[in-house]
Structure formats: structure tokens, C-alpha cells
PDB file of N, CA and C in Angstrom:
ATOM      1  N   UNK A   1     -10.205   4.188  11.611  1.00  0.00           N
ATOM      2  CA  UNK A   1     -10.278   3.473  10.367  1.00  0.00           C
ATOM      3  C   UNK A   1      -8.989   3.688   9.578  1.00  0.00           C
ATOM      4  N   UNK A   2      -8.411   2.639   9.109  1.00  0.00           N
ATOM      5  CA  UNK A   2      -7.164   2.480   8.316  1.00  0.00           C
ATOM      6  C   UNK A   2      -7.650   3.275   6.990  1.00  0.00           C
ATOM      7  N   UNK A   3      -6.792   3.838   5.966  1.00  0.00           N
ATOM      8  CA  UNK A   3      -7.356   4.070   4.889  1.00  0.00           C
ATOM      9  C   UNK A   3      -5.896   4.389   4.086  1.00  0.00           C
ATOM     10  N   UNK A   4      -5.890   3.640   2.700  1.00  0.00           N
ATOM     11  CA  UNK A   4      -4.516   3.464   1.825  1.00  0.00           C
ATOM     12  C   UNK A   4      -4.614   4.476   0.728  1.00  0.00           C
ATOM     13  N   UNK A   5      -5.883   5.138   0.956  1.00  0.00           N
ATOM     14  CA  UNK A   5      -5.694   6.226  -0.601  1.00  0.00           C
ATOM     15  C   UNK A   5      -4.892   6.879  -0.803  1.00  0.00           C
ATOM     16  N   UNK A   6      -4.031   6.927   0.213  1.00  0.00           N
ATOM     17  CA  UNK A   6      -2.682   7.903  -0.183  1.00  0.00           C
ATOM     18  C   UNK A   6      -1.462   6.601  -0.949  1.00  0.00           C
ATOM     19  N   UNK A   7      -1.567   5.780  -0.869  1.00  0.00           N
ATOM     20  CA  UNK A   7      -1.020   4.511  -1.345  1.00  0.00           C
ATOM     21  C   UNK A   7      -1.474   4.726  -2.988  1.00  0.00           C
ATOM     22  N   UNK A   8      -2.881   4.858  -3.013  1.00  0.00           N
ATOM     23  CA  UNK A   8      -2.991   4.566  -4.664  1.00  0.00           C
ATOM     24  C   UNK A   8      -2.886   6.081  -5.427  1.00  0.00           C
ATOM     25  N   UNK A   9      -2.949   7.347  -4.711  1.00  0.00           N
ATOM     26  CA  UNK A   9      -2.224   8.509  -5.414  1.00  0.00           C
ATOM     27  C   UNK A   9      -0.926   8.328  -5.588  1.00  0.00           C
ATOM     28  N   UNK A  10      -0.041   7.674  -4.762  1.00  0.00           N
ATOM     29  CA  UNK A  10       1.299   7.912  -4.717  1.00  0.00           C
ATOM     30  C   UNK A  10       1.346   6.423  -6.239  1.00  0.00           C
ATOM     31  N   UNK A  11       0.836   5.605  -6.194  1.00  0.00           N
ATOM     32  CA  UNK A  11       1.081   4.856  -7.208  1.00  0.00           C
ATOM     33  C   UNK A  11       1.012   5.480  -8.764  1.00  0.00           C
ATOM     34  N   UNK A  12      -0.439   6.460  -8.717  1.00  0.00           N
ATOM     35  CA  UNK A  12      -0.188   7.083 -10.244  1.00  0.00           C
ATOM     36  C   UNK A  12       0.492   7.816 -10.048  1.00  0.00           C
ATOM     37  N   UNK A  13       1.216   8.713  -8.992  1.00  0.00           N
ATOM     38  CA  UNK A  13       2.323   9.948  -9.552  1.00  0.00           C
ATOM     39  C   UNK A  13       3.531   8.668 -10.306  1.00  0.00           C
ATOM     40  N   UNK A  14       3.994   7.326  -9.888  1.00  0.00           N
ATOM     41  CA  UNK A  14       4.872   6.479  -9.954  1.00  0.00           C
ATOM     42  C   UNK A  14       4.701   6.004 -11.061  1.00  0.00           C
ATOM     43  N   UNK A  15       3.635   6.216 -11.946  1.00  0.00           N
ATOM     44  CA  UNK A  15       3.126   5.637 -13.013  1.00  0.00           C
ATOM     45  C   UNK A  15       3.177   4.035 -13.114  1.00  0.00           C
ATOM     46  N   UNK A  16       2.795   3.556 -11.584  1.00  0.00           N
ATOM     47  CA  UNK A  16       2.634   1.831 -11.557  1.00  0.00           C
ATOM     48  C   UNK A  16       1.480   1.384 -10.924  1.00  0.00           C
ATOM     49  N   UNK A  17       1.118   0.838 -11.686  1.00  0.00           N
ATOM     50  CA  UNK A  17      -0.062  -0.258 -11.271  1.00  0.00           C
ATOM     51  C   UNK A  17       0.184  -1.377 -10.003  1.00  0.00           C
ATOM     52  N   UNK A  18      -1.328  -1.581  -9.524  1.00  0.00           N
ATOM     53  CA  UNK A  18      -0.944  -2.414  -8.722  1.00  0.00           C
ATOM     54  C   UNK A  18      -0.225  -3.767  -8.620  1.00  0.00           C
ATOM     55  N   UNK A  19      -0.443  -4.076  -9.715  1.00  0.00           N
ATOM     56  CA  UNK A  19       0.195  -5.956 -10.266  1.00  0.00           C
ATOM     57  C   UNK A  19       1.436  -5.155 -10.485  1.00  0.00           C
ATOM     58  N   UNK A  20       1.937  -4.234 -10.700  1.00  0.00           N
ATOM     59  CA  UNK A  20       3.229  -4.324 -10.634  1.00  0.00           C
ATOM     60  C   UNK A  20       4.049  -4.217  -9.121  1.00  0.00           C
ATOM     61  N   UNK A  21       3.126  -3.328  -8.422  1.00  0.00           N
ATOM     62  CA  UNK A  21       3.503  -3.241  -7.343  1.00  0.00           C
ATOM     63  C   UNK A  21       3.607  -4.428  -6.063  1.00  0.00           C
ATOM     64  N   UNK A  22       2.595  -5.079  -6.722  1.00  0.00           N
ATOM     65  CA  UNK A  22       2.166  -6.508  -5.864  1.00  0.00           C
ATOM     66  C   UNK A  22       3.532  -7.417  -6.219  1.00  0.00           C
ATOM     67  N   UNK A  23       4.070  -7.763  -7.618  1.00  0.00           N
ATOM     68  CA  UNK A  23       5.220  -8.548  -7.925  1.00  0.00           C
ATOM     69  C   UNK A  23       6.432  -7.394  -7.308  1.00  0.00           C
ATOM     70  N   UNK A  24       6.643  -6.524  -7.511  1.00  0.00           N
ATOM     71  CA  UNK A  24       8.148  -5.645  -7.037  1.00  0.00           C
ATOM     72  C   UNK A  24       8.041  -5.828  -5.358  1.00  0.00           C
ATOM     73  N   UNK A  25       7.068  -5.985  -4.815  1.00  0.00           N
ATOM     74  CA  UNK A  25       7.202  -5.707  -3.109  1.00  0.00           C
ATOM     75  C   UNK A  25       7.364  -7.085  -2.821  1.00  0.00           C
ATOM     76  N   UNK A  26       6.600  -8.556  -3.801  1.00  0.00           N
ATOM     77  CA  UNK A  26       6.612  -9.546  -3.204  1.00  0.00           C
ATOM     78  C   UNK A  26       5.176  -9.988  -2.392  1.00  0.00           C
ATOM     79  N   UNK A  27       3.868  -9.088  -2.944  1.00  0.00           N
ATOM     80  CA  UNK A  27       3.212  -9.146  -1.926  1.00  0.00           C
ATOM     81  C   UNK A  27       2.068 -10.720  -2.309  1.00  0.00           C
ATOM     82  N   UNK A  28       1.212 -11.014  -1.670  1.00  0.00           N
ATOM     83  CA  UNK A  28       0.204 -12.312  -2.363  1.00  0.00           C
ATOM     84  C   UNK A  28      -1.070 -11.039  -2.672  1.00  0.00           C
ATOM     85  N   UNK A  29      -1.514 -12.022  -3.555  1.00  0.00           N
ATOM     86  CA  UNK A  29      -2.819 -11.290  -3.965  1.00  0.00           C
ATOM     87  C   UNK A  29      -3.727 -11.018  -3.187  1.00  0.00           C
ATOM     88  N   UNK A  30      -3.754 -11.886  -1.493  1.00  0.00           N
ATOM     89  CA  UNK A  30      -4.660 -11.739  -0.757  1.00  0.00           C
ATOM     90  C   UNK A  30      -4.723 -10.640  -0.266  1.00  0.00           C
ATOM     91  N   UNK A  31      -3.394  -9.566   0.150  1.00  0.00           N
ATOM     92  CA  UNK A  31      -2.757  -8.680   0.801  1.00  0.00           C
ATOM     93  C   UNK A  31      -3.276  -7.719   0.004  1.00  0.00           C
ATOM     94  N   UNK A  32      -3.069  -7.622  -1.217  1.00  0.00           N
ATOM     95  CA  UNK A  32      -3.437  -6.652  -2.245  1.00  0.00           C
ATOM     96  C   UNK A  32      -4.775  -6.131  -2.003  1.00  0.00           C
ATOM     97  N   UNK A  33      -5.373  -7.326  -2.191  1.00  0.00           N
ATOM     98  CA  UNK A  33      -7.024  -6.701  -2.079  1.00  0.00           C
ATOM     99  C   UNK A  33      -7.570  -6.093  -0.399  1.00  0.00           C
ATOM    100  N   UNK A  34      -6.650  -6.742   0.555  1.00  0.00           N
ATOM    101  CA  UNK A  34      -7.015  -6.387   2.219  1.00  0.00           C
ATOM    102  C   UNK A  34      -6.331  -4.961   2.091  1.00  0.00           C
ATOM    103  N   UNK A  35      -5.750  -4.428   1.354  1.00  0.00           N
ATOM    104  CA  UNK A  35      -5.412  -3.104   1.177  1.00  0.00           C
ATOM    105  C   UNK A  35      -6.123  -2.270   0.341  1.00  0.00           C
ATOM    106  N   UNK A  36      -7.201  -2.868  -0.451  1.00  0.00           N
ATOM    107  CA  UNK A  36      -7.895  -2.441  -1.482  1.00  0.00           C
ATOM    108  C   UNK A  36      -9.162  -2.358  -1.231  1.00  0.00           C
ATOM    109  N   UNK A  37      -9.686  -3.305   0.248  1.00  0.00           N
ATOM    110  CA  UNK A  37     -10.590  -2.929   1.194  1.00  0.00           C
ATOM    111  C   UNK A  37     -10.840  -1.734   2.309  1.00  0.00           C
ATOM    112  N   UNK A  38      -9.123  -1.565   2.418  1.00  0.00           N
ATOM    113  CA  UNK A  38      -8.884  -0.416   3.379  1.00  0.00           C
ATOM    114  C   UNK A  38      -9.081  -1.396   4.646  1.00  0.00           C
ATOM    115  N   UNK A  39      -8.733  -3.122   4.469  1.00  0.00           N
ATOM    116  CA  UNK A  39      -8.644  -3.529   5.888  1.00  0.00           C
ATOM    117  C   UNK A  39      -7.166  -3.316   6.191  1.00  0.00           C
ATOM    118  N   UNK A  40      -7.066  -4.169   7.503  1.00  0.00           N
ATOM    119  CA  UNK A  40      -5.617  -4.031   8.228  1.00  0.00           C
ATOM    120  C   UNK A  40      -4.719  -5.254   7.562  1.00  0.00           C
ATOM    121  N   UNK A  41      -3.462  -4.690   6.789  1.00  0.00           N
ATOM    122  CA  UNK A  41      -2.375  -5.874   6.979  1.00  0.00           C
ATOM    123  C   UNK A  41      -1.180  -5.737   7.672  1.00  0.00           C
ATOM    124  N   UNK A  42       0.186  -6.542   7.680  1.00  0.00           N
ATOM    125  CA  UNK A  42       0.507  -6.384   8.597  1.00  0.00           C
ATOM    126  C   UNK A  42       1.862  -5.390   8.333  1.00  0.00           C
ATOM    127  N   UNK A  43       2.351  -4.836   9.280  1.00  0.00           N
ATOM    128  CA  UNK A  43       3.732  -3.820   9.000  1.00  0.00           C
ATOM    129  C   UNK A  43       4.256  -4.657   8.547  1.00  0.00           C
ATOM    130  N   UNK A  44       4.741  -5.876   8.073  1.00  0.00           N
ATOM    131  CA  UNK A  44       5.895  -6.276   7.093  1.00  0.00           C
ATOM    132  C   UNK A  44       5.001  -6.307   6.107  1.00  0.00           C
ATOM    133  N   UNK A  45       4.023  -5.987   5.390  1.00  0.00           N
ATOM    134  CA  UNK A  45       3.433  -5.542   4.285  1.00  0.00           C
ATOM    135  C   UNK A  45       3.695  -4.458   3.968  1.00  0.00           C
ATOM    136  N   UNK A  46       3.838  -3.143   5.054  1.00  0.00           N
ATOM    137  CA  UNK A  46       3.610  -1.923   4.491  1.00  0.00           C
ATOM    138  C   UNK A  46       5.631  -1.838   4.472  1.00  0.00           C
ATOM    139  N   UNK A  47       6.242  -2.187   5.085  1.00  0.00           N
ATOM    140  CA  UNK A  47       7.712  -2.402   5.050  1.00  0.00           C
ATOM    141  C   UNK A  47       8.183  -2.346   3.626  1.00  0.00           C
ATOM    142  N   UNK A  48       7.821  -3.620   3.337  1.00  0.00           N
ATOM    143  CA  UNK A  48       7.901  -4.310   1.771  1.00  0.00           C
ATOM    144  C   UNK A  48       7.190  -2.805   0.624  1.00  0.00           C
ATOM    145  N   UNK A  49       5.932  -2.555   0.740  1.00  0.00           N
ATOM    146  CA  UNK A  49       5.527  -1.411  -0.097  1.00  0.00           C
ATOM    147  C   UNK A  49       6.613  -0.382   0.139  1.00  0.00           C
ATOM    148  N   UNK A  50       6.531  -0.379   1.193  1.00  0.00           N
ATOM    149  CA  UNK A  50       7.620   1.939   1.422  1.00  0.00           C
ATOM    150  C   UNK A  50       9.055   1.190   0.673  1.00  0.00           C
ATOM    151  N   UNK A  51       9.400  -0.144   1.285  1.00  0.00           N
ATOM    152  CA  UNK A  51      10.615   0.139   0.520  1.00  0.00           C
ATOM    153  C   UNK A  51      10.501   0.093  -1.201  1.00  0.00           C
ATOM    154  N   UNK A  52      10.083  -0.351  -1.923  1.00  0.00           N
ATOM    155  CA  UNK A  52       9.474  -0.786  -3.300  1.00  0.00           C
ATOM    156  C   UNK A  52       9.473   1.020  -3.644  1.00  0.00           C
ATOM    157  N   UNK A  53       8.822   1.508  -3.116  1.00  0.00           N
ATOM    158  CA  UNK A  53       8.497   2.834  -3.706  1.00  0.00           C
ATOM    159  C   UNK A  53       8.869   4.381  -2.816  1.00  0.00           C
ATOM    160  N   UNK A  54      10.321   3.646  -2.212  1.00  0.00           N
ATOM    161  CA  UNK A  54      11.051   4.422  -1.428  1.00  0.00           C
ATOM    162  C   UNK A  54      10.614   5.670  -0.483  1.00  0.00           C
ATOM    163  N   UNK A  55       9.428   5.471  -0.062  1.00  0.00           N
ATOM    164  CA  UNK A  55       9.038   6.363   0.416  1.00  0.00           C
ATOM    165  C   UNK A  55       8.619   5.926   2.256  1.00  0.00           C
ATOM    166  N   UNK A  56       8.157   6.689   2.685  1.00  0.00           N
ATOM    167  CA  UNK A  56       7.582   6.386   4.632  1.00  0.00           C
ATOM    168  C   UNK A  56       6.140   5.970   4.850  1.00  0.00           C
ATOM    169  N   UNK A  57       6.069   5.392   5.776  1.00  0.00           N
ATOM    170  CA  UNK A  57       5.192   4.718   6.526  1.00  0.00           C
ATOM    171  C   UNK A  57       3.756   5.653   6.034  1.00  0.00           C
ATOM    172  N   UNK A  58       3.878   6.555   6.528  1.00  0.00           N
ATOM    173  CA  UNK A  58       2.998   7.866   6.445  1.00  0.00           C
ATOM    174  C   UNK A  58       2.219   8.362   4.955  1.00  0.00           C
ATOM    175  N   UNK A  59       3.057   7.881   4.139  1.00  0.00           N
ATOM    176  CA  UNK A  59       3.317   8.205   2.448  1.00  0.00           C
ATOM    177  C   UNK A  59       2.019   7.360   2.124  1.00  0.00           C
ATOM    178  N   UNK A  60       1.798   6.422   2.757  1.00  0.00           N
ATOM    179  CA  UNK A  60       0.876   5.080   2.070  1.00  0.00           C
ATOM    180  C   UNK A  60      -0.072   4.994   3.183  1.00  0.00           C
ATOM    181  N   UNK A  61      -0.234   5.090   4.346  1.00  0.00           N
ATOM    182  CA  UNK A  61      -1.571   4.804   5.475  1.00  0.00           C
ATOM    183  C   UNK A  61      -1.916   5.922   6.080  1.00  0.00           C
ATOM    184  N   UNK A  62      -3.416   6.039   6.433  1.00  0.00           N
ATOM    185  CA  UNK A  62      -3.898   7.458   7.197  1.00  0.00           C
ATOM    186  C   UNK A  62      -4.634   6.476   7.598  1.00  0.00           C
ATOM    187  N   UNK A  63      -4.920   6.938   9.118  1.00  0.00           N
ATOM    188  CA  UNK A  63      -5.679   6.571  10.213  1.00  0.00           C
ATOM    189  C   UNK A  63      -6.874   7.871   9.930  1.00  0.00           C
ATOM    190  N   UNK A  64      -8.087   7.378   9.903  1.00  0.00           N
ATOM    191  CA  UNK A  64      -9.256   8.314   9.683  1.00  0.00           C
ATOM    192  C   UNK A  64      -9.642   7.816  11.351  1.00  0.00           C
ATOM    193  N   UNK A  65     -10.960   9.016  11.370  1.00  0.00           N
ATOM    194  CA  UNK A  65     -11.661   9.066  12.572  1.00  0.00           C
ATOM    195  C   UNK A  65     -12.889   8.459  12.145  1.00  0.00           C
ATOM    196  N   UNK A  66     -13.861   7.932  12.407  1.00  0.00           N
ATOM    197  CA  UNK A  66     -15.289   7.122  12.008  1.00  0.00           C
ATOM    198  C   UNK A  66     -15.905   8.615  12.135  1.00  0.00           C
TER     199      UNK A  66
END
């Protein structure tokens, strides 16, 4: 199981919200929320995020076990 909660800690240490993050990366609103489901989008989504908030791949997605 995909899971982005390390995505939305790393957003409040950044003190940014997601609508900001959604306009600075470029992302659509659809993307936003398939990340807000903890479904799958695609690596030029998470590309666009790490670079926006300069950080790695790793920084923003954890693979859980069911």
C-alpha cells in the first residue's frame, strides 16, 4: 500500500498548504486528491512535488505492508 503521510508532515514543517503546493508543482486537482486518497499517481507527479519542496523520492512516499 502506497501511503503520502510523510508528504503532509513534511508540508507543515514547510509551513504550506496543499493549494499552495498543488499551484507551485503545477499539479491538477485530480492528482491532489489521488494523493489524498493514498492512491497511486504517477512519478512525474512525485518529480514535480520533490522538486517544489527540494527534497527525495523517499521524503514524500512509504510503501506500507497490508
Amino acid at each position: 500500500m502506497v501511503s503520502y503521510d510523510k508528504l503532509w508532515k513534511l508540508l507543515i514543517d514547510k509551513h504550506m498548504s496543499k493549494t499552495e503546493l498543488r499551484i507551485s508543482a503545477g499539479l491538477t486537482t485530480s492528482a491532489l486528491a489521488q494523493l489524498g486518497k493514498n492512491e497511486y499517481v504517477s512519478l512525474k507527479t512525485i518529480e514535480k512535488i520533490c522538486s517544489v519542496l527540494d527534497c527525495d523520492i523517499a521524503d514524500v512516499v512509504e510503501l506500507r505492508k497490508n
